[in-house]
Each structure stands twice: as C-alpha cells, then as structure tokens.
Protein backbone atom coordinates (compact mmCIF):
# COMPACT_ATOMS: atom_id res chain seq x y z
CA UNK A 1 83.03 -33.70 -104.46
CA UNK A 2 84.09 -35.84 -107.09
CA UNK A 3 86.52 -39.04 -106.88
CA UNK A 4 89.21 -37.54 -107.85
CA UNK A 5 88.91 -34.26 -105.76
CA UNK A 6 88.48 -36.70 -102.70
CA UNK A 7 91.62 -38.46 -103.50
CA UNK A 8 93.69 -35.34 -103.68
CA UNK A 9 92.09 -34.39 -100.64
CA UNK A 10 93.36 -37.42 -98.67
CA UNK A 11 96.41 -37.11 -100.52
CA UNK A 12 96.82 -33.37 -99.12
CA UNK A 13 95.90 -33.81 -95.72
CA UNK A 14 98.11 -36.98 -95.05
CA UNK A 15 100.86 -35.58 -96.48
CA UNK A 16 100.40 -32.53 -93.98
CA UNK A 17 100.06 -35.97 -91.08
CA UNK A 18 103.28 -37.96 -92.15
CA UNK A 19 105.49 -35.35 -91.77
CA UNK A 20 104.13 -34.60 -88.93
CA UNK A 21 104.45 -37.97 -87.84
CA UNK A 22 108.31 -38.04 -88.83
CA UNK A 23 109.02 -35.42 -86.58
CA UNK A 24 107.19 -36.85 -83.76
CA UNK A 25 109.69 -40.15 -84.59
CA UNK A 26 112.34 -37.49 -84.20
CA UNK A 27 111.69 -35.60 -81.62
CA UNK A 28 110.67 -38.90 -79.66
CA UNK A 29 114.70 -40.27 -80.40
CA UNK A 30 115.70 -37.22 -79.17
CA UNK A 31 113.69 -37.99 -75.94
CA UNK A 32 114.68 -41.35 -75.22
CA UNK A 33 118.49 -40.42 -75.60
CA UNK A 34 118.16 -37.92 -72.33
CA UNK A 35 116.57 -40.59 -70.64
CA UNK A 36 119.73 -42.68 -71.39
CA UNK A 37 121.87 -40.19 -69.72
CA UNK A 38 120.04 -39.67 -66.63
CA UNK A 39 121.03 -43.71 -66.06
CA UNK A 40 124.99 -42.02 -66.08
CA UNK A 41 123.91 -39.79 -63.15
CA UNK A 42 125.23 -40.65 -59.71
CA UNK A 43 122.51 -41.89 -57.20
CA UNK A 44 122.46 -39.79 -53.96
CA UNK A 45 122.84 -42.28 -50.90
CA UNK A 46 119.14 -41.63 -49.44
CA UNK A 47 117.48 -44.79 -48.08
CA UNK A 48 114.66 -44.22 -45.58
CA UNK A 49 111.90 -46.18 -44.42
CA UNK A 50 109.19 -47.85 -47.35
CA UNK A 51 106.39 -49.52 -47.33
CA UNK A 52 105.64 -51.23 -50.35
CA UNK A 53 101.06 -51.51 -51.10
CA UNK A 54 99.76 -53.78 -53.23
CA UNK A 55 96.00 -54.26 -53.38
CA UNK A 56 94.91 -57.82 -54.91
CA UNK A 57 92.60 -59.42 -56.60
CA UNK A 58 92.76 -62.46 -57.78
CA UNK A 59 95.69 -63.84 -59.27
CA UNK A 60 98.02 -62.68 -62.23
CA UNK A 61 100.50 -64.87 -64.91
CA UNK A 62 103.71 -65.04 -62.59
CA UNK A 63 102.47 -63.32 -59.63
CA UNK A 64 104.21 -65.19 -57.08
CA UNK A 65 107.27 -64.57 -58.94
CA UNK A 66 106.42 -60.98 -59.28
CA UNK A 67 106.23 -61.16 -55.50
CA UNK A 68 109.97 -62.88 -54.69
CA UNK A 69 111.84 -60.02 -56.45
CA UNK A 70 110.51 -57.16 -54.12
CA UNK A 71 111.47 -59.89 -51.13
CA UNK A 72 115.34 -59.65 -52.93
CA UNK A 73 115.62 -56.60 -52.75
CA UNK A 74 119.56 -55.03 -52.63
CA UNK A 75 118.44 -52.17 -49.84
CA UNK A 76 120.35 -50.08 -47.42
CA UNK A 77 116.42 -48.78 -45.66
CA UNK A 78 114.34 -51.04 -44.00
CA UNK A 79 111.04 -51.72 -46.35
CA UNK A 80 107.77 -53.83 -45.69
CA UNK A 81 104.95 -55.55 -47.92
CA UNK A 82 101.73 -54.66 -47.41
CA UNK A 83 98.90 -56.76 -49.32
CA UNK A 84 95.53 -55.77 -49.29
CA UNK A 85 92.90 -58.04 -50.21
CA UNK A 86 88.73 -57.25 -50.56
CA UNK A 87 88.29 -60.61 -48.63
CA UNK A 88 89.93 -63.46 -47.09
CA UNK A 89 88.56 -65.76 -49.60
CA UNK A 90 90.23 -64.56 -52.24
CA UNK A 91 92.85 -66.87 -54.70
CA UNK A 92 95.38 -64.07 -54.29
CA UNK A 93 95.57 -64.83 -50.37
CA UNK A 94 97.63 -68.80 -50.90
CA UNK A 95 99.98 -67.16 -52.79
CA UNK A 96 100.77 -64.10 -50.07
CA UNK A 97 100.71 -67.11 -47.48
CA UNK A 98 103.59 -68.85 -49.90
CA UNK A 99 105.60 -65.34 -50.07
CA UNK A 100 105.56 -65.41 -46.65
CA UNK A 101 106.80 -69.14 -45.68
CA UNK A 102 109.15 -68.53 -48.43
CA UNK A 103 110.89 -65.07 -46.81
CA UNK A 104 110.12 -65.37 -42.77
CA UNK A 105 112.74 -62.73 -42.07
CA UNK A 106 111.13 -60.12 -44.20
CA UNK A 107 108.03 -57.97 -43.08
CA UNK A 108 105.42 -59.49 -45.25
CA UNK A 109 101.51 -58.90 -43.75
CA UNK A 110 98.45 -59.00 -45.20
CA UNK A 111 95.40 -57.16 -44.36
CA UNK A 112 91.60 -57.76 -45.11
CA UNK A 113 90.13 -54.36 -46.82
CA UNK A 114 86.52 -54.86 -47.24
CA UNK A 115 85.19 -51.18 -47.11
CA UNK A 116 83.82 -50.23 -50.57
CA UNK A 117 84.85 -46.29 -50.76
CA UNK A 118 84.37 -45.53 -54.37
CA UNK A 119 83.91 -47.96 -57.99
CA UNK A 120 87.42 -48.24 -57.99
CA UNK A 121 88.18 -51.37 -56.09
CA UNK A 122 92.11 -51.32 -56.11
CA UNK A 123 91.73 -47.54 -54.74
CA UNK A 124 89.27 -48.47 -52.03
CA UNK A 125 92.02 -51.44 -50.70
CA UNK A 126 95.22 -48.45 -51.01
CA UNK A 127 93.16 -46.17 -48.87
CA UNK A 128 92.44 -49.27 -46.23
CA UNK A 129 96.36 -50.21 -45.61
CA UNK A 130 97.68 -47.01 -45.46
CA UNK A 131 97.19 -46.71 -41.45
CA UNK A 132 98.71 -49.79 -41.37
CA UNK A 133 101.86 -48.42 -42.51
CA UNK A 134 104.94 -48.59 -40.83
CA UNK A 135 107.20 -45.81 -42.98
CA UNK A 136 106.81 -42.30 -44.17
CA UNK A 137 107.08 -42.79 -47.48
CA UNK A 138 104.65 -45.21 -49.67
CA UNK A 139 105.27 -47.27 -52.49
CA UNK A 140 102.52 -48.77 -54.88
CA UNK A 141 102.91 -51.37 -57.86
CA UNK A 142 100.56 -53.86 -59.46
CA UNK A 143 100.53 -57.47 -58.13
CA UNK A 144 102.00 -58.45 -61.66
CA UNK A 145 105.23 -55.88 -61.73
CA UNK A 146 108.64 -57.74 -61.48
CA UNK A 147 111.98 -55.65 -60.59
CA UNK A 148 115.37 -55.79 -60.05
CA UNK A 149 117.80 -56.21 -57.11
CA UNK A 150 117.90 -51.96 -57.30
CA UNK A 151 114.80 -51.16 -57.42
CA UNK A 152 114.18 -49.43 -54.59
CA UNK A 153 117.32 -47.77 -54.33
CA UNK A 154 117.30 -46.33 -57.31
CA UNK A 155 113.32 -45.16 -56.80
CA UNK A 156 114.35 -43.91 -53.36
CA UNK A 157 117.10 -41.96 -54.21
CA UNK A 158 114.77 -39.62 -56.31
CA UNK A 159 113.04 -38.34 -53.37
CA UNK A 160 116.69 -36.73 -52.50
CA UNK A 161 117.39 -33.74 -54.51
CA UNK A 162 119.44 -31.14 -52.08
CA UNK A 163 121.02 -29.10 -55.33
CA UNK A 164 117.54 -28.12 -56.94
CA UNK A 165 115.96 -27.51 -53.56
CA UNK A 166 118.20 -25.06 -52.84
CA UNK A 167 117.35 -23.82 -56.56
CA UNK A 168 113.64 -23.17 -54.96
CA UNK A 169 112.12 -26.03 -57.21
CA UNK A 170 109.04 -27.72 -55.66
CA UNK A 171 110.55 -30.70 -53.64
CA UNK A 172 109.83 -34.38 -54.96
CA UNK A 173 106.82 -35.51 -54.26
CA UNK A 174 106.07 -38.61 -56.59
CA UNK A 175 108.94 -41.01 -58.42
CA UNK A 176 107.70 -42.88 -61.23
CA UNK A 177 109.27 -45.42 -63.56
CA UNK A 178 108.58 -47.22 -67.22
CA UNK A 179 108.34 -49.87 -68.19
CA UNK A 180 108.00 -52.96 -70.44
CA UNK A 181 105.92 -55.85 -71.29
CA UNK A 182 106.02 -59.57 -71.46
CA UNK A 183 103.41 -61.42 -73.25
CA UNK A 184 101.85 -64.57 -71.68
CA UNK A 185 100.55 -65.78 -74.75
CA UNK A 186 99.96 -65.49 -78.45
CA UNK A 187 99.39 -63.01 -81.12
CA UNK A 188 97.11 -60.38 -79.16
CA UNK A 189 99.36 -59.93 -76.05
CA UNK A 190 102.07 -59.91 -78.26
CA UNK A 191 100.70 -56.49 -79.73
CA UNK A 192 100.06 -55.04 -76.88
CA UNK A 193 103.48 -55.52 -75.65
CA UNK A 194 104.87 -54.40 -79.06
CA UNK A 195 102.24 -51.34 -78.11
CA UNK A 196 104.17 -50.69 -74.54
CA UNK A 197 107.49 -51.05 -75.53
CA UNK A 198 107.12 -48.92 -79.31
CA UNK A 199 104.63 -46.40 -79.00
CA UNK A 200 103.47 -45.77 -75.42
CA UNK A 201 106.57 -45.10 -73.10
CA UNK A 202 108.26 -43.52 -76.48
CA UNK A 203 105.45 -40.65 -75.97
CA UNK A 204 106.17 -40.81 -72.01
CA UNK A 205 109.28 -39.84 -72.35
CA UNK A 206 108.38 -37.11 -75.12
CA UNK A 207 106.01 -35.74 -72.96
CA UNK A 208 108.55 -35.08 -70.18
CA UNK A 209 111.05 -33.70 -72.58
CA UNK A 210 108.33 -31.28 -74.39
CA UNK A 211 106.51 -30.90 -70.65
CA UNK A 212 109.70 -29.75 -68.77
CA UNK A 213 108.82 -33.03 -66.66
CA UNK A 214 106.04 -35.35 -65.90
CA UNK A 215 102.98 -34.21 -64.41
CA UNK A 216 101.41 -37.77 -63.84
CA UNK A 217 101.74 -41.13 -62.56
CA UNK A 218 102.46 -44.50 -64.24
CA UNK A 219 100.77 -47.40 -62.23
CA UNK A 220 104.33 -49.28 -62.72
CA UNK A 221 105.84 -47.45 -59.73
CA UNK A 222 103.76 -45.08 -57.81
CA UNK A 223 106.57 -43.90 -54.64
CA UNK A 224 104.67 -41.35 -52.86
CA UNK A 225 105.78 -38.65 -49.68
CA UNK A 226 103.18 -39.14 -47.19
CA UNK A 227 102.76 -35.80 -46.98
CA UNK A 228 102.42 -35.24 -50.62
CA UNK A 229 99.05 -38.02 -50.06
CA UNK A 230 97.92 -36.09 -47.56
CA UNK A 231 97.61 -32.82 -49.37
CA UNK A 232 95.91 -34.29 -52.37
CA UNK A 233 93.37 -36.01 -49.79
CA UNK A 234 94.94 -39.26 -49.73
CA UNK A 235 93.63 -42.30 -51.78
CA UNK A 236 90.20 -41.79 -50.24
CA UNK A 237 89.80 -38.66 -52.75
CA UNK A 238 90.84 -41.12 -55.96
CA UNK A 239 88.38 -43.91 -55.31
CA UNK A 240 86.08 -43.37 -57.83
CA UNK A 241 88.79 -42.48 -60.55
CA UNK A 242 89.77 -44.89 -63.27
CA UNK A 243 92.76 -43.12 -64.10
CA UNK A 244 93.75 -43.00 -60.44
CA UNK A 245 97.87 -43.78 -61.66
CA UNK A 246 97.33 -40.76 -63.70
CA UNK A 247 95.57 -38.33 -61.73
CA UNK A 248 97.56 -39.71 -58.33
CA UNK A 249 100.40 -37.50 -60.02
CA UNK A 250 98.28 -35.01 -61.32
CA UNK A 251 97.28 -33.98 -58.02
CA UNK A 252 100.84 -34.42 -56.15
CA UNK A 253 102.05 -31.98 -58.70
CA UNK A 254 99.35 -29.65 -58.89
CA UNK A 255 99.96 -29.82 -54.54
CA UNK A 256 103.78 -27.87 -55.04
CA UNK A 257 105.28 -31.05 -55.29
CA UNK A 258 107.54 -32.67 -58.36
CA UNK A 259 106.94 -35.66 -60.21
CA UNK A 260 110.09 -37.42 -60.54
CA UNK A 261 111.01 -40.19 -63.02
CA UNK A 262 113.54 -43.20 -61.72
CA UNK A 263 115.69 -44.59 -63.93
CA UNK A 264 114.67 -47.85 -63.05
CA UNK A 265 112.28 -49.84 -65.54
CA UNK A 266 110.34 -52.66 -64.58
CA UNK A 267 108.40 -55.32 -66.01
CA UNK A 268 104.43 -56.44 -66.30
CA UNK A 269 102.77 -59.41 -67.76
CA UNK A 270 100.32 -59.02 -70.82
CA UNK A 271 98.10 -62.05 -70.20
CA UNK A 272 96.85 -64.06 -73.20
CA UNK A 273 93.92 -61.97 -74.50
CA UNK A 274 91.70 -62.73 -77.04
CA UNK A 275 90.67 -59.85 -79.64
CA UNK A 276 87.76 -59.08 -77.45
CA UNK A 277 90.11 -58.79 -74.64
CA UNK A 278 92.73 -57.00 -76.12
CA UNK A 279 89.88 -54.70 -77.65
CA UNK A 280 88.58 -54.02 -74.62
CA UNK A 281 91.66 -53.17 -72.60
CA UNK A 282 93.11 -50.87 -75.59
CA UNK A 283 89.82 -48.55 -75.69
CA UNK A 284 89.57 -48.47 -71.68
CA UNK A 285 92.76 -46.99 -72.17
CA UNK A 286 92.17 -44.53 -74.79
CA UNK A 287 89.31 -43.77 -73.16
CA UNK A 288 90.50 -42.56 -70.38
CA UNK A 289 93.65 -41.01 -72.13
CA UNK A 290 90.53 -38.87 -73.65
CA UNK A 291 88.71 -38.33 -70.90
CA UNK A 292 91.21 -36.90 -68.67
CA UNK A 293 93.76 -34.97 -71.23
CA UNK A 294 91.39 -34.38 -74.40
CA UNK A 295 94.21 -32.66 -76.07
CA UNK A 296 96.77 -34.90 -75.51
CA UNK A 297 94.69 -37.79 -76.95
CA UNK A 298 93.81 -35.13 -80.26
CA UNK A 299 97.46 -34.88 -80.23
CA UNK A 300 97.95 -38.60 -80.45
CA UNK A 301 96.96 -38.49 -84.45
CA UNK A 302 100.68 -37.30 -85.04
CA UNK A 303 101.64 -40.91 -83.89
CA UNK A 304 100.59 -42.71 -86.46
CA UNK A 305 102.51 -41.39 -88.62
CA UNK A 306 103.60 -44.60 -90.59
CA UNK A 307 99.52 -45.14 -90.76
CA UNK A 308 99.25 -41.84 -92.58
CA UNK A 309 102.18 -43.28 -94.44
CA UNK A 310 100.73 -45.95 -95.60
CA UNK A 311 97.32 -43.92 -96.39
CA UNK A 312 98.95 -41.38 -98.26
CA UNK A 313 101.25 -44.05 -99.97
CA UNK A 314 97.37 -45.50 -101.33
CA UNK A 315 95.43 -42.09 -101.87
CA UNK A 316 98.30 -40.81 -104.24
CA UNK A 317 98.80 -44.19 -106.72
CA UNK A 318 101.86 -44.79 -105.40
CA UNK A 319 103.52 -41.24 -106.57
CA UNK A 320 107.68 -40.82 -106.16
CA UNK A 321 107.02 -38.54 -103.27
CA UNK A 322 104.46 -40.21 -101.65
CA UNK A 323 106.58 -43.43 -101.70
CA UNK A 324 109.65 -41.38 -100.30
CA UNK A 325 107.59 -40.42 -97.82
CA UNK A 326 106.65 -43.90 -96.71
CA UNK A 327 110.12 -44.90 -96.68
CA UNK A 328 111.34 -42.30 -94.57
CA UNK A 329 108.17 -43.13 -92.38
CA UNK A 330 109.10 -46.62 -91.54
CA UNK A 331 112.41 -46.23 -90.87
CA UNK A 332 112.80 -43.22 -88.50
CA UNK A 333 109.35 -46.30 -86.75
CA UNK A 334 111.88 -49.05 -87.10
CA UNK A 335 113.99 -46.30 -85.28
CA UNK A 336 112.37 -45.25 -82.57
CA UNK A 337 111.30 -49.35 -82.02
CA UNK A 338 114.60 -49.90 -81.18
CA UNK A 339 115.95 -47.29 -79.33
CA UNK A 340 113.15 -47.14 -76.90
CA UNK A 341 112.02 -50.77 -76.55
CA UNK A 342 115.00 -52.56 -76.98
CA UNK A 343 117.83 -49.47 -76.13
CA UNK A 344 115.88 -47.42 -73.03
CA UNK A 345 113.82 -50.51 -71.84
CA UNK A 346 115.55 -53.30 -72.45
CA UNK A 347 112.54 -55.53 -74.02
CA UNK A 348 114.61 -57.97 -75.92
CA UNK A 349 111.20 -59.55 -77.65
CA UNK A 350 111.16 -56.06 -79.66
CA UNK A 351 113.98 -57.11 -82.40
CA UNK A 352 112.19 -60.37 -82.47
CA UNK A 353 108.90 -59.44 -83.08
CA UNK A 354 109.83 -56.04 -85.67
CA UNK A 355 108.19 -57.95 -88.31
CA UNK A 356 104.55 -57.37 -86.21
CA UNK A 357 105.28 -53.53 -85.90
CA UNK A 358 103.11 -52.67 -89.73
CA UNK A 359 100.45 -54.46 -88.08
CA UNK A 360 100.27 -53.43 -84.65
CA UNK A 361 100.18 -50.06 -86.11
CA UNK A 362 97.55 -49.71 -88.36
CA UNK A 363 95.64 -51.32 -85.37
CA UNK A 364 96.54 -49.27 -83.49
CA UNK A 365 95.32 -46.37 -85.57
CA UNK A 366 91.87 -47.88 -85.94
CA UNK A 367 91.45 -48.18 -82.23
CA UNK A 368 92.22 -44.37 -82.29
CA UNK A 369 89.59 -43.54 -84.15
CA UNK A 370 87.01 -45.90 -82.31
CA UNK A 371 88.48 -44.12 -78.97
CA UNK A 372 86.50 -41.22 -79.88
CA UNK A 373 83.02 -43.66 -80.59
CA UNK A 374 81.69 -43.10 -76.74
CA UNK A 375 82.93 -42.93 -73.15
CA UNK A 376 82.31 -46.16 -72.68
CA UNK A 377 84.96 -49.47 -71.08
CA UNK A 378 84.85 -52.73 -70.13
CA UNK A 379 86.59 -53.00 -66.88
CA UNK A 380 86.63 -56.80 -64.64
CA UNK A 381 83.61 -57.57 -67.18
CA UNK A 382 81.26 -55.09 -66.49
CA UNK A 383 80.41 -51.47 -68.55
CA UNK A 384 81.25 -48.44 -67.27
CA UNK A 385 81.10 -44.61 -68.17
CA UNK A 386 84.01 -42.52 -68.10
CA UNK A 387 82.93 -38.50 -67.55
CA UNK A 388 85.55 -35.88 -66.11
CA UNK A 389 87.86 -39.54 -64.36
CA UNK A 390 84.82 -40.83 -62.61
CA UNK A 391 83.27 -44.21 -62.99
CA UNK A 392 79.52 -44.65 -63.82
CA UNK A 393 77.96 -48.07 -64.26
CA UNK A 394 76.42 -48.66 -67.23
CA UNK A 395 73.33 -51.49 -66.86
C-alpha cells in the first residue's frame, strides 16, 4: 500500500470514528440530563442503622478532613465508623486517634485486621470488621472521600423503594454514587481530575442510561444490604480481586438484587503524581476496565472521538469536511465538559482548567492503546498480573 492509499485509509476509517464519537458526546448529554432530574425526586424518609468501613493504610492528602465530614453528618439513623487498619503501627492510626478526641459523642472505633485473606489488602481489612458491625446495612468509602451534611440520607433513602417492589423489580441491594476530583498538586493530577470529571463518570452515567441501570460498583460509595454480602459470599469471596468496587456490584446484582445510584456526589483527592505515577495509575485502571468487561473497554475507542478528530483533521490535509468535522467534535467535548463536570458534579476546577481538555485527551487516547500492551499494573509499588479480576505477582 502506497502513501497515499494509507492516507485515505486513515482518512476513511476516522471519519467512520468521529462520528461515532459525536454521538457518543450526544448520547452522553442526554445521560447526564436524567441524572439531573433524579436530584428533583423526593427522598423517601428511610433511615436505619449504618455502619460506615473504611480500611487504611497509610495516610492520604486531607484525610483527617475527609474523616470530620462523615462525623457531621445531618442523620435521622444512628451510624458508626469503623476503621480497619493491617497493624497498629500504622501512620493512619494518629489520625483515627485525632477523629476520635475531636468527636467523643460519636461511635468512632478502630480495629486491628492483620489476617492476610487474599492480594487485595483493603479487601482482606473489609472482610475483618464486618463482625464487628453494629447495623444491618454496610457502608464502604475510601479514607480520602469527603461528603456533605446529606450524605447518608440521601444514600440511605435508596435502599427504600416500596412503588417498584410492588412492581416485582429485584429489591435494592447496592447504592452507589459519583463523583469528582480535586487535585493535590500540579499538572499530572490535574489531568486526571480533568479525566474524572470529563470523560469517566460522563460514560457512568451513559452506561446506566444505555444499561437500563448500573450493574457495578464505584469505590466512592459502596452502601451494601447485609444480606445482599452474604449471598455474594461476603468480602471474603473478593479478596483477591482488583476490581473488587466493580465486581462488589457485579455480584449483588447478578444475586436478584438492584444496583442503585444516589444522587449524592462526593469528592476524592488526586495526589501530586509524577508522569510515572499518573502512568501507572491510568493503565491499572484500563487494565482492569479490560480485564473484567473486554467489550466495554473495545467500546471505549468511540470516546475519543475529538482524538479521531484531530487524526482525521491531519490524515485528510485539512479538507472542508474533515475540518467541519473537528469543529463539531470539540464542541459537542467542550459540551459534555461542562454539563457533566461542572453541571452534574459540581467540579468548579473544570471551567478553569478547559484549556487542558485537547491535551488530556489525546493522552488519554494513547494510554488506550497501551491498555491493550499486557495485563500488567503497578499497584503500592509492586507488579502485578491481572487474568479473569485476580491478582498475580509478577517478580
């Protein structure tokens, strides 16, 4: 094949992948305006018992603070923290002992967890305080997730649903939420949190629209029945899964049970990665996106649709059409941007940093491509191998 008939080729085929990509950019505002009207709905006045897990290790940008807005929490139900730590030496253990001189009157207690059940170490800690719990339902969010004043009543309220029970639709098993970023640092994290706020929770909530629902988890807010656990097997049956957020739901829903999404959205720190870093978190991500949903992650090349753009826009000199097609491209992006990160989730840092979207993009798109290198991630500094959700130690 000569030049030319190469050119034409690319020319051809991302055509055929930016307007694909423009309707994914439509079909995702389309999304994200349902998910602004379930906010309108009317909360049903259901409140029971939670207790709130979080396994630790080490400590996080603005953990402590993290920490105080669970402790503020505007709740009719009686909720307790339950902190789960490897060992007693560990950093994260001052700043529990601060939470708890700081809010006496709450039920703050922290357990030691130093059974080893599977290679995933935040799994292994879950499965170790649940016995310890006082409440029937269960309530699991990273040590770096801040929240408002409603949180919990507005997760809690999902689990009540008399109108569609009555429908005979599979009673709620798991609520979820989104949410958005905040970068501790400088141009890396603030990529990634473009990355969150732009492109990943904009697909989230496409999924549910295209799904009828979600059928998975988001480690942001995992609110779980207690009986729902125990028919998946409990956290005991996820401990060697990297994906355990993911496959968490999975399993609840493949159980008979719904998967719910709050209309709450909270918020997690990006820390201040390097590019190695940031590298390494982005393919442990995709990797794992591949490993457990292969077509979904295929499906993923319709996303980068202003990358295609941009491709085509090169491959065709710059043609009339070709440049129309770039145009319409970055716009519906700009579009979607703003509806979902700044609209839906409230990140105010997304008009701000707009100017970084061209870039995060075509980064993005790259680290696609290198998702489908190898099933290998870097996870805590060590090398792992990612085949059907399990871990396997590389070294």
């Amino acid at each position: 094949m000569n030049a030319h008939a190469l050119a034409f080729a690319v020319e051809v085929a991302t055509t055929v992948l930016t307007v694909a990509g423009i309707g994914y950019f439509l079909a995702a505002l389309i999304a994200s305006r349902g998910f602004v009207a379930l906010r309108r709905k009317t909360m049903p006045a259901f409140a029971p018992g939670v207790t709130i897990l979080k396994s630790l290790k080490g400590t996080d940008p603005g953990m402590l603070d993290a920490f105080r807005t669970h402790c503020r929490q505007q709740y009719a139900g009686a909720y307790e923290l339950l902190f789960g730590v490897s060992t007693m030496s560990d950093p994260a253990v001052e700043t529990v002992r601060q939470l708890q001189s700081e809010f006496p009157d709450h039920a703050i207690r922290l357990m030691e967890c130093p059974q080893v059940l599977g290679t995933n170490g935040k799994v292994s800690t879950l499965a170790q305080l649940v016995p310890h719990a006082q409440h029937a339902f269960l309530l699991v969010n990273d040590s770096d997730i801040t929240v408002s004043p409603h949180y919990l009543q507005r997760v809690m309220a999902q689990f009540e649903a008399p109108a569609r029970k009555s429908a005979g639709q599979k009673p709620v098993g798991m609520v979820t939420a989104l949410y958005r970023g905040r970068a501790h640092g400088g141009f890396a994290a603030k990529l990634e949190q473009l990355g969150i706020a732009t492109d990943f929770m904009a697909g989230v909530l496409l999924s549910r629209k295209i799904e009828g629902g979600l059928h998975f988890g988001l480690g942001s807010t995992l609110a779980v029945r207690r009986e729902a656990l125990d028919a998946i097997g409990g956290f005991e049956a996820l401990a060697d899964q990297l994906a355990d957020d993911y496959e968490l739901g999975a399993r609840i829903d493949a159980a008979g049970f719904r998967v719910e999404l709050c209309s709450e959205v909270v918020e997690t720190a990006v820390p201040d990665y390097g590019w190695r870093g940031f590298v390494d978190h982005q393919l442990r991500w995709l990797r794992t996106v591949r490993d457990s949903r292969p077509g979904g992650y295929f499906g993923l090349i319709v996303t980068h649709g202003f990358g295609w753009a941009l491709v085509n826009l090169i491959a065709s000199g710059v043609s009339p059409f070709s440049l129309w097609l770039f145009a319409m491209s970055f716009f519906l992006r700009l579009g979607v941007a703003m509806q979902v990160g700044a609209v839906v989730l409230g990140d105010h840092d997304v008009l701000a940093n707009l100017c970084l979207l061209p870039v995060r993009d075509v980064v993005a798109m790259g680290l696609w491509v290198a998702g489908f290198a190898s099933n290998v991630i870097v996870w805590r500094g060590e090398r792992f191998e990612v085949k059907k959700g399990r871990l396997h130690k590389v070294g």
